[in-house]
C-alpha atoms as a PDB file:
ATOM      1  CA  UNK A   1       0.000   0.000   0.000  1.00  0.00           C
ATOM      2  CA  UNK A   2       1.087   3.672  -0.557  1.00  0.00           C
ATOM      3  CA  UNK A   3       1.821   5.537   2.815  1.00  0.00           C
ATOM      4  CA  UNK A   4       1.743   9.094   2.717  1.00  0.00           C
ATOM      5  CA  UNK A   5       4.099  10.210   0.691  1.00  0.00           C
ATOM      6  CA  UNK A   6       3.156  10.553  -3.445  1.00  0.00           C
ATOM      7  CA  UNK A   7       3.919   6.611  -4.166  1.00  0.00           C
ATOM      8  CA  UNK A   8       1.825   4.795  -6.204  1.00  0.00           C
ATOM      9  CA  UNK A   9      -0.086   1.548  -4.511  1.00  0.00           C
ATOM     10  CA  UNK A  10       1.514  -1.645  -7.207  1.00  0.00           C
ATOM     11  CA  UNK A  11      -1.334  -3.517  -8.472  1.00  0.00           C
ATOM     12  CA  UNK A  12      -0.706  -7.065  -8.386  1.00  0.00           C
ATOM     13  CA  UNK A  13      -0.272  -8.043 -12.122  1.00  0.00           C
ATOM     14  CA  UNK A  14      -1.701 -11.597 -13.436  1.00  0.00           C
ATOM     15  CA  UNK A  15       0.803 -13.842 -14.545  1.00  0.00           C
ATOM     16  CA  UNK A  16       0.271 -15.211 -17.819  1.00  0.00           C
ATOM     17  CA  UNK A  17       1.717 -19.011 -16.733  1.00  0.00           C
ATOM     18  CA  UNK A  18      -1.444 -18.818 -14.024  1.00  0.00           C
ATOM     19  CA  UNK A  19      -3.428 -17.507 -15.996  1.00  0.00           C
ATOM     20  CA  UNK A  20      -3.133 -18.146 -19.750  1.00  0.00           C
ATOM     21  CA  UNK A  21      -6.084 -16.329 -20.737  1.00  0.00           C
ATOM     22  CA  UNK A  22      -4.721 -13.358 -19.271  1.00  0.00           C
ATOM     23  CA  UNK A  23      -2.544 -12.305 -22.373  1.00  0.00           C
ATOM     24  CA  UNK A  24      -5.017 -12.244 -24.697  1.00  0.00           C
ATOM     25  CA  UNK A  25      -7.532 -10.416 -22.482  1.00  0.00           C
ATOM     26  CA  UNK A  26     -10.216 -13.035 -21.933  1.00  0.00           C
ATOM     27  CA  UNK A  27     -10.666 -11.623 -18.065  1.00  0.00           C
ATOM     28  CA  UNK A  28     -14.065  -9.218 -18.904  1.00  0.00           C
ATOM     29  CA  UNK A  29     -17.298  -9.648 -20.496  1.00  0.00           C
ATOM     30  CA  UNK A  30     -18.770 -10.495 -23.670  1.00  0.00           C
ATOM     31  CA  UNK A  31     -19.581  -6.922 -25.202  1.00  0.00           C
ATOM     32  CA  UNK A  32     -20.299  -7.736 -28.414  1.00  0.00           C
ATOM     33  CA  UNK A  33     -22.300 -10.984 -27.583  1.00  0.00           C
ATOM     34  CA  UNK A  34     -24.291  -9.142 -24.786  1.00  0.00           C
ATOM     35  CA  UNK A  35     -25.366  -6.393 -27.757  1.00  0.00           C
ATOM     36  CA  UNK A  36     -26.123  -8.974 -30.308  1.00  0.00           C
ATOM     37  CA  UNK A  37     -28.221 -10.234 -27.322  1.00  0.00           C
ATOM     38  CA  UNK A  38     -29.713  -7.446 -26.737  1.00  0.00           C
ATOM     39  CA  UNK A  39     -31.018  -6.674 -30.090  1.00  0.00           C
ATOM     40  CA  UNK A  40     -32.039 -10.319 -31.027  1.00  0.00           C
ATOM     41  CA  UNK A  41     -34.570  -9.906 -27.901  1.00  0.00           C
ATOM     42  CA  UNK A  42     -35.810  -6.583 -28.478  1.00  0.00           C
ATOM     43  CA  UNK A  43     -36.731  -7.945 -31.747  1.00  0.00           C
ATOM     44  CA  UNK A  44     -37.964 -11.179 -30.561  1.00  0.00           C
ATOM     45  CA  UNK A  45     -40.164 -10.080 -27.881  1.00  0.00           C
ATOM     46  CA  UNK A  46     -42.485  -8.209 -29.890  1.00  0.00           C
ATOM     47  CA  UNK A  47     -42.727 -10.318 -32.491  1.00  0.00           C
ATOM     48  CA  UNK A  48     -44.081 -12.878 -30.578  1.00  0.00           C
ATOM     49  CA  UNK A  49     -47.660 -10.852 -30.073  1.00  0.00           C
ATOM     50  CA  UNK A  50     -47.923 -11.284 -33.772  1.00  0.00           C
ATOM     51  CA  UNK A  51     -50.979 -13.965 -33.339  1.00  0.00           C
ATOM     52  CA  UNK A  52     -53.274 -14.825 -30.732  1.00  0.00           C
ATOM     53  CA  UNK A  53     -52.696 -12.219 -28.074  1.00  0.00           C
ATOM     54  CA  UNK A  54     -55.390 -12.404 -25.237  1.00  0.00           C
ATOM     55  CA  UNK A  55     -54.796  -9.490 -23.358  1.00  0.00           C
ATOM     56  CA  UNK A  56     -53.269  -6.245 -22.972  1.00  0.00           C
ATOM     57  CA  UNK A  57     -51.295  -7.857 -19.750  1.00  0.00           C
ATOM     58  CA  UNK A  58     -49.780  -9.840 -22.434  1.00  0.00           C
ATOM     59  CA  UNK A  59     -48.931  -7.129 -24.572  1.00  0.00           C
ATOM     60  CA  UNK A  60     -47.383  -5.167 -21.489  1.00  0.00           C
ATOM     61  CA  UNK A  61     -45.031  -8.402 -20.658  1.00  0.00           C
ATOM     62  CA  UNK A  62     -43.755  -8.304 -24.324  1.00  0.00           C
ATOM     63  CA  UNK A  63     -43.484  -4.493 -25.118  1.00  0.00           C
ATOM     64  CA  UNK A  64     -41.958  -3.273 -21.547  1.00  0.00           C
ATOM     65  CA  UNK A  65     -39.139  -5.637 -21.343  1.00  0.00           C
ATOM     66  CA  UNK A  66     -37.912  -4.933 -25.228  1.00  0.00           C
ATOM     67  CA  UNK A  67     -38.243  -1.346 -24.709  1.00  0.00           C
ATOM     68  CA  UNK A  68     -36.136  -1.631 -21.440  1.00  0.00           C
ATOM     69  CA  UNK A  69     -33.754  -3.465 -23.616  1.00  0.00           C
ATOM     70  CA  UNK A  70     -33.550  -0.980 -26.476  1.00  0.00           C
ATOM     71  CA  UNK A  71     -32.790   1.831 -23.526  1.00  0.00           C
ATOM     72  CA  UNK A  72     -30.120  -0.452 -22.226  1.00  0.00           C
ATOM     73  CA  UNK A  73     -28.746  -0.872 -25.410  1.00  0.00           C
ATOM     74  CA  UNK A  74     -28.896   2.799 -26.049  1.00  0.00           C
ATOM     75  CA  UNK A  75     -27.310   4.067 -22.748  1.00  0.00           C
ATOM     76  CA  UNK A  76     -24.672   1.081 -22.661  1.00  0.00           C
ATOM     77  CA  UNK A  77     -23.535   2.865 -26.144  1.00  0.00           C
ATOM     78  CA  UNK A  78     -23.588   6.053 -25.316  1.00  0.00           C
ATOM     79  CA  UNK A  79     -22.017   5.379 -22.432  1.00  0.00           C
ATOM     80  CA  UNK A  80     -19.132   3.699 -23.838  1.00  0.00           C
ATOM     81  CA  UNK A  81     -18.644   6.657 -26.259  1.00  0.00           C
ATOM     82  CA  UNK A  82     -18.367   8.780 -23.814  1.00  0.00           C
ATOM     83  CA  UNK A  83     -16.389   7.009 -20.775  1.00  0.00           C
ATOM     84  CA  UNK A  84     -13.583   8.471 -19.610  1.00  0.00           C
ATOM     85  CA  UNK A  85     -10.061   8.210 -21.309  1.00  0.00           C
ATOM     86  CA  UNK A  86      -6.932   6.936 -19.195  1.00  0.00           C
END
């Protein structure tokens, strides 16, 4: 740990021979999967009213969730085209 003084705290680095994955960067999320995702729901869901739909509690369980999706989608990129720069 840093004391006082203007050191910088080390950060305990993986070590590739542990870790293998580690070089290549495998140690975060999926954010092109989660996207793709994403948008293959927000299409699905209301597509699937596209029949016999009995009521409008059924509509509501099909047109919230994709909408919450397409916001999601929309703030996640925003948000990553605006994040802060190291």
């Amino acid at each position: 740990m840093a004391s006082n003084s203007r050191e910088l705290a080390k950060r305990p680095q993986v070590d590739p021979m542990d870790e293998p994955s580690a070089e290549w960067g495998w140690h975060g999320g999926f954010p092109k999967g989660t996207v793709i995702a994403g948008i293959i729901s927000a299409i699905l869901l209301p597509l699937m009213l596209i029949g016999h739909s009995v009521s409008y509690t059924e509509i509501l369980w099909m047109v919230i969730p994709a909408l919450v999706i397409v916001f999601g989608l929309i703030n996640s990129a925003l948000r990553k085209r605006h994040a802060w720069r190291r």
